[in-house]
PDB file of N, CA and C in Angstrom:
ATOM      1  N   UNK A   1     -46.713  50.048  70.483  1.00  0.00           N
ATOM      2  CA  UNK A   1     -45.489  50.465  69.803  1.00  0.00           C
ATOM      3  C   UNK A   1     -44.544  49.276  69.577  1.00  0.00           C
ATOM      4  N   UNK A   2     -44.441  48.334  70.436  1.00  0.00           N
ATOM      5  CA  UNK A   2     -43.639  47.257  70.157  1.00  0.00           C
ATOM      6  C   UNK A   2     -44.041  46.307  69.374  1.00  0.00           C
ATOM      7  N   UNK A   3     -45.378  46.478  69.418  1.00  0.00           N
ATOM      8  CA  UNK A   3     -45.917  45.419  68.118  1.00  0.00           C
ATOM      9  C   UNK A   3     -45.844  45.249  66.462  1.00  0.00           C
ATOM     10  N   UNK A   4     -45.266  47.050  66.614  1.00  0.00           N
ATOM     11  CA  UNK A   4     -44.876  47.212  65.006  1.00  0.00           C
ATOM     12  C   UNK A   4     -43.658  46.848  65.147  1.00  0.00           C
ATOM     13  N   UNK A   5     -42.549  47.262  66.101  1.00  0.00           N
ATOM     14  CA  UNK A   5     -41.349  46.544  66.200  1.00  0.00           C
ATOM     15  C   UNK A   5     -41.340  45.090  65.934  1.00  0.00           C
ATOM     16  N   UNK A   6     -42.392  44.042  66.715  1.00  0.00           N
ATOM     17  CA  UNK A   6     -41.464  43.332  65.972  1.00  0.00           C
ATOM     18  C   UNK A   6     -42.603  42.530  64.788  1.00  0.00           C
ATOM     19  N   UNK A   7     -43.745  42.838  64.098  1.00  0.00           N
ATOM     20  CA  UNK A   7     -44.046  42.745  63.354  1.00  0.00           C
ATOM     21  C   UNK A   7     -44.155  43.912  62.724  1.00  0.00           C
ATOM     22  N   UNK A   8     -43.361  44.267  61.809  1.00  0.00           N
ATOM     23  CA  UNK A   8     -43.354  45.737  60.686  1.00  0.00           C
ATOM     24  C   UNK A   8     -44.655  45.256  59.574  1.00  0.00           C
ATOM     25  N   UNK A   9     -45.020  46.278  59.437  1.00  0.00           N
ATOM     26  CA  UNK A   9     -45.930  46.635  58.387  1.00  0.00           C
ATOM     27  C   UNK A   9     -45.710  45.815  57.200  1.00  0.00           C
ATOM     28  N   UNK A  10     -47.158  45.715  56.314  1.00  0.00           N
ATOM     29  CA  UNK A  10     -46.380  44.697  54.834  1.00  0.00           C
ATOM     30  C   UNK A  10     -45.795  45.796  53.858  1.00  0.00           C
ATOM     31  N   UNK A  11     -45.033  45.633  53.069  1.00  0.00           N
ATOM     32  CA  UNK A  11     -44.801  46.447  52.360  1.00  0.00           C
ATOM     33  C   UNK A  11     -45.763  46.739  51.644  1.00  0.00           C
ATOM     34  N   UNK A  12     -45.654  48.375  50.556  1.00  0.00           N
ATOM     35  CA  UNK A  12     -47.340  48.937  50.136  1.00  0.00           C
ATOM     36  C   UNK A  12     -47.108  48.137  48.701  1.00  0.00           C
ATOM     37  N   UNK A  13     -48.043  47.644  48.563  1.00  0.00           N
ATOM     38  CA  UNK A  13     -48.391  47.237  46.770  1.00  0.00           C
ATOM     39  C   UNK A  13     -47.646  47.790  45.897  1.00  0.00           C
ATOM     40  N   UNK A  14     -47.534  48.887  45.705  1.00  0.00           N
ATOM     41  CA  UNK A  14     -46.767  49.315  44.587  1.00  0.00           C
ATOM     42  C   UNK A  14     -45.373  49.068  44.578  1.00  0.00           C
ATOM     43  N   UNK A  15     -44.643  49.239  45.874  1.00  0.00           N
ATOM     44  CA  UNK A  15     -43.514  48.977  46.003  1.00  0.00           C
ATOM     45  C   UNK A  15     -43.230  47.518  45.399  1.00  0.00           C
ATOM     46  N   UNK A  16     -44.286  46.221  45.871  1.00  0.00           N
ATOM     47  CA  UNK A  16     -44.108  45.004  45.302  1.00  0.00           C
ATOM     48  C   UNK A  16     -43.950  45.131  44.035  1.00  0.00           C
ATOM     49  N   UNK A  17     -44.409  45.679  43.289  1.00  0.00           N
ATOM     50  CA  UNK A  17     -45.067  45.777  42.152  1.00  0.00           C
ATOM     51  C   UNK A  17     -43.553  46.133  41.404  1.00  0.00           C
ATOM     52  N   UNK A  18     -43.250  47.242  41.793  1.00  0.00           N
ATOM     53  CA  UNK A  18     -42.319  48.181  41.362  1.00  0.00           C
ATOM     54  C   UNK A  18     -40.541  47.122  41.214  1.00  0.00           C
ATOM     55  N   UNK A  19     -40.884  46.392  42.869  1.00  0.00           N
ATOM     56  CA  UNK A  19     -39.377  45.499  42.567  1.00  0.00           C
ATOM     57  C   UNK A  19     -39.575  44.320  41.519  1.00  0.00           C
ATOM     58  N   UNK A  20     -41.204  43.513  41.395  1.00  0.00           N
ATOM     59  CA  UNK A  20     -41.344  42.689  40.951  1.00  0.00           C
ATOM     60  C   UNK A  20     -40.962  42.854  38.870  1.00  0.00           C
ATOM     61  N   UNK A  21     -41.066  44.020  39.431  1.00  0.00           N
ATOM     62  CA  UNK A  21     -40.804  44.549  37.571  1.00  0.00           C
ATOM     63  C   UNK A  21     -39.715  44.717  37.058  1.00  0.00           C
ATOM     64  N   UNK A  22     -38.496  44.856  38.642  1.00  0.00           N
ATOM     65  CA  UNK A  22     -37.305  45.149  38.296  1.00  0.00           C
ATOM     66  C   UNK A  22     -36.392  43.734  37.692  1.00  0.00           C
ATOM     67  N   UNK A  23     -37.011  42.474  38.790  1.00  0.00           N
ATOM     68  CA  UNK A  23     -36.553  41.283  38.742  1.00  0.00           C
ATOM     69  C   UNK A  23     -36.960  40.843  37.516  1.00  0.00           C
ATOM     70  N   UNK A  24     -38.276  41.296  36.836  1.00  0.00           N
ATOM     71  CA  UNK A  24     -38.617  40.259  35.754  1.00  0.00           C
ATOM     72  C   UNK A  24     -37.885  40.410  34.398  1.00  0.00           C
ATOM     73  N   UNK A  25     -36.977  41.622  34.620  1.00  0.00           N
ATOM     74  CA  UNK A  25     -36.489  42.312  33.276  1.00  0.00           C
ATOM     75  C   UNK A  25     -35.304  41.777  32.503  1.00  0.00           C
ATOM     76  N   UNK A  26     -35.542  41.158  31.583  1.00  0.00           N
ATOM     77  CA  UNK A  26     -34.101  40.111  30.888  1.00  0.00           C
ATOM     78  C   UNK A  26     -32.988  40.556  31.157  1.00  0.00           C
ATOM     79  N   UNK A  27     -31.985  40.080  31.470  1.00  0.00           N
ATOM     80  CA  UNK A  27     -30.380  40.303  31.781  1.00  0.00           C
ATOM     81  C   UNK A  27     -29.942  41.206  30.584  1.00  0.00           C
ATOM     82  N   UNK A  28     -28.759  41.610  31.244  1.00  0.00           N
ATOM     83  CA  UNK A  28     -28.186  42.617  30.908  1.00  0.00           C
ATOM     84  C   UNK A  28     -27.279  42.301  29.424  1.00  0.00           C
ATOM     85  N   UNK A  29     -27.324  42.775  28.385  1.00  0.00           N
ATOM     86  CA  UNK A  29     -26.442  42.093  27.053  1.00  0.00           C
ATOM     87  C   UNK A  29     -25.170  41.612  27.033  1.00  0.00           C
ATOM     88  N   UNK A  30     -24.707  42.210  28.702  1.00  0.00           N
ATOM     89  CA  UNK A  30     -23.186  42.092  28.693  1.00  0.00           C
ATOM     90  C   UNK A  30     -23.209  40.597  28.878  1.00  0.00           C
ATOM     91  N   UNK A  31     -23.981  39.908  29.615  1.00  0.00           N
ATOM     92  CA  UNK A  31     -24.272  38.355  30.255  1.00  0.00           C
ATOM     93  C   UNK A  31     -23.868  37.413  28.979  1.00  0.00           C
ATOM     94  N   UNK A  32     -24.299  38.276  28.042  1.00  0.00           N
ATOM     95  CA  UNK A  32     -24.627  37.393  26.689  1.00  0.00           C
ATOM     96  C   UNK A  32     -23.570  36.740  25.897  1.00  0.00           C
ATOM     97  N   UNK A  33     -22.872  38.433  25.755  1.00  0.00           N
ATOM     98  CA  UNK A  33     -21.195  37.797  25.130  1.00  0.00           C
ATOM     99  C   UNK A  33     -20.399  37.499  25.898  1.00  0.00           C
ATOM    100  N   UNK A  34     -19.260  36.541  25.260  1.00  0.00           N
ATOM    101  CA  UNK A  34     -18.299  36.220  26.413  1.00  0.00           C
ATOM    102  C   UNK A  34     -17.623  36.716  26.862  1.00  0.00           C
ATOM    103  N   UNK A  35     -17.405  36.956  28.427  1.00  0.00           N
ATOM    104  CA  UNK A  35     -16.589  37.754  29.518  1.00  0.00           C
ATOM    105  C   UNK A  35     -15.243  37.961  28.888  1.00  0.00           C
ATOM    106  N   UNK A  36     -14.856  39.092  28.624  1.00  0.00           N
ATOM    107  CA  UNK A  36     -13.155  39.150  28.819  1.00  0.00           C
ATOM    108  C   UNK A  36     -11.813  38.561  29.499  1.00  0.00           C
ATOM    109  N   UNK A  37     -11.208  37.779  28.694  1.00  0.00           N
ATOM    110  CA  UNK A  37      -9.926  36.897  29.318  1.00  0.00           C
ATOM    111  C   UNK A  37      -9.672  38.042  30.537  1.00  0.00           C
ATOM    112  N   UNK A  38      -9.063  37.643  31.617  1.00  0.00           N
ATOM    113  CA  UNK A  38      -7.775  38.790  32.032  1.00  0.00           C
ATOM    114  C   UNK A  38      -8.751  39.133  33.898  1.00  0.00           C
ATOM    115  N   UNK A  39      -8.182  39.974  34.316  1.00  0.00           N
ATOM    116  CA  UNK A  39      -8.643  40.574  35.590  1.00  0.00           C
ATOM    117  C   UNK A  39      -9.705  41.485  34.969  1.00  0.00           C
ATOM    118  N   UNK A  40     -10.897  41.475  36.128  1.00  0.00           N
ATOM    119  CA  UNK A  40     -12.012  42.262  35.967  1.00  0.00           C
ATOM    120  C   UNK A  40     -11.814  43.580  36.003  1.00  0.00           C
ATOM    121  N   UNK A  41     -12.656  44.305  35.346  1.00  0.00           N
ATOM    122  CA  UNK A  41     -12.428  46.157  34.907  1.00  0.00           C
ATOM    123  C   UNK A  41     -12.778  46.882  36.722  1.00  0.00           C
ATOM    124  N   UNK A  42     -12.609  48.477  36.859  1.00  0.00           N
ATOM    125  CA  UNK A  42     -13.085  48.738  37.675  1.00  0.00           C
ATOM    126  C   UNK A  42     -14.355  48.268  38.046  1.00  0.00           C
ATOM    127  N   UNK A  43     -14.875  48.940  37.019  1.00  0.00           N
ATOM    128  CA  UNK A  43     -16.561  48.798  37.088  1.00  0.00           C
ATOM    129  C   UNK A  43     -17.298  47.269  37.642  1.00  0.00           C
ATOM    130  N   UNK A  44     -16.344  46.221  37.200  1.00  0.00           N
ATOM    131  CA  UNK A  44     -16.802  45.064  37.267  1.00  0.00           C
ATOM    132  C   UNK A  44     -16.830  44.967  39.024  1.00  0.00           C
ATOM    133  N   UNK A  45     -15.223  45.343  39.160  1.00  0.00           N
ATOM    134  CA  UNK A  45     -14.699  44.710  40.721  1.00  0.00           C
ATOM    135  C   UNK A  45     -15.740  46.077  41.452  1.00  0.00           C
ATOM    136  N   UNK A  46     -16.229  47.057  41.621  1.00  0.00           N
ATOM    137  CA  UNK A  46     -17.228  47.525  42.157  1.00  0.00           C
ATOM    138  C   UNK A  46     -18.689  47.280  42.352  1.00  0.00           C
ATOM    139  N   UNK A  47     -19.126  46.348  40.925  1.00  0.00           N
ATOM    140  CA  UNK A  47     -20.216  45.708  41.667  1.00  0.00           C
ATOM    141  C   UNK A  47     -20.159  44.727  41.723  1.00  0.00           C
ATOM    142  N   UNK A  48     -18.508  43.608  42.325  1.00  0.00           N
ATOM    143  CA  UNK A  48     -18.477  42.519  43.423  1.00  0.00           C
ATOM    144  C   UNK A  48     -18.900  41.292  42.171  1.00  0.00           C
ATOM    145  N   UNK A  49     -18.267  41.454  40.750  1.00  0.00           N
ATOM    146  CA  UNK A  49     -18.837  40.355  39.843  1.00  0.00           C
ATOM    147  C   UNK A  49     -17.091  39.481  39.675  1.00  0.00           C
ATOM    148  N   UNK A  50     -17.558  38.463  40.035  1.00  0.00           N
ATOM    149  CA  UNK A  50     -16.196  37.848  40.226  1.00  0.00           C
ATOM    150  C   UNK A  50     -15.960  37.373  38.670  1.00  0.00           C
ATOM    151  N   UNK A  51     -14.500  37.559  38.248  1.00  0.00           N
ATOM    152  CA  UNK A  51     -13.200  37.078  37.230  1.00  0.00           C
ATOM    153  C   UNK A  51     -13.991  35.870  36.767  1.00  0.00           C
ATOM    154  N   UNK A  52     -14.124  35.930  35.390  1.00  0.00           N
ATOM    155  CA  UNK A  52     -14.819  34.746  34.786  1.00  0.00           C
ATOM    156  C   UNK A  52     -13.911  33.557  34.997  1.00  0.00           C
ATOM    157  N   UNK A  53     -14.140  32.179  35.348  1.00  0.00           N
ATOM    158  CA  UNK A  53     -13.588  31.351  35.958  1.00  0.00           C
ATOM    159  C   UNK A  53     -12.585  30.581  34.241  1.00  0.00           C
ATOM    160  N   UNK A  54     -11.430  30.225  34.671  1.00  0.00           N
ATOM    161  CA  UNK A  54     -10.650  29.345  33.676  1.00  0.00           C
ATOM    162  C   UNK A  54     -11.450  27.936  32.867  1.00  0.00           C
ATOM    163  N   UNK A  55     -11.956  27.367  33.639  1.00  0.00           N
ATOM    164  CA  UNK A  55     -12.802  26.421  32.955  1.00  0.00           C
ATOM    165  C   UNK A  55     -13.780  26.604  31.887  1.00  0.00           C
ATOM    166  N   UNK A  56     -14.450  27.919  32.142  1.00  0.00           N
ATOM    167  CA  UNK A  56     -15.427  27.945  31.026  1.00  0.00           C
ATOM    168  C   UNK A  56     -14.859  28.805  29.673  1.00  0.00           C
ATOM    169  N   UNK A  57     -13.543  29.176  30.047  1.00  0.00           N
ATOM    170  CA  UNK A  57     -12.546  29.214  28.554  1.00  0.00           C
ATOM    171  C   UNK A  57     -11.861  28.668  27.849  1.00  0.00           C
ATOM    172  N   UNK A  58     -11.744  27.114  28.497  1.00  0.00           N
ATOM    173  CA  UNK A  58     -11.334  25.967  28.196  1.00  0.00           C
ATOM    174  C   UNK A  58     -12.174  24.817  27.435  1.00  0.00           C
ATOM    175  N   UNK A  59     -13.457  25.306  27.665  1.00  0.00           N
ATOM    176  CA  UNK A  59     -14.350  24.689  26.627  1.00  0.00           C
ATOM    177  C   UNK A  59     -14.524  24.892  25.334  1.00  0.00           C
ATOM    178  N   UNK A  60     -14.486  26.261  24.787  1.00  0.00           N
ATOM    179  CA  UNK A  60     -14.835  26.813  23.546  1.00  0.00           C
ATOM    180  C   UNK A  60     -13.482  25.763  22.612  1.00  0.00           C
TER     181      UNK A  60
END
C-alpha cells in the first residue's frame, strides 16, 4: 500500500493524449488583437491575466 503512495500509478494513455491535444491547440484570437488600454475586465482579473504592460503601448 505504501508503494503506490509514494510511487502513484502512470497516468492512463488517453488522459495523455486528451491533455496533449488540449496544449497543442492555437491560442485563443483574443492573444491576437491588441489588449485594451485601461484596467483588466472581470473576466480577465478572474483568470489571473495580468494588465497589459505600458511599454508595449509605447511602441506602436
Amino acid at each position: 500500500m505504501l508503494r503506490y503512495h509514494r510511487h502513484p500509478p502512470p497516468p492512463h494513455p488517453l488522459s495523455l493524449a486528451r491533455s496533449s491535444r488540449r496544449r497543442r491547440s492555437p491560442p485563443e484570437p483574443a492573444r491576437a488583437s491588441a489588449p485594451p488600454a485601461g484596467p483588466p475586465t472581470p473576466a480577465q482579473r478572474r483568470r489571473g491575466r495580468p494588465p497589459p504592460p505600458p511599454a508595449l503601448r509605447s511602441l506602436r
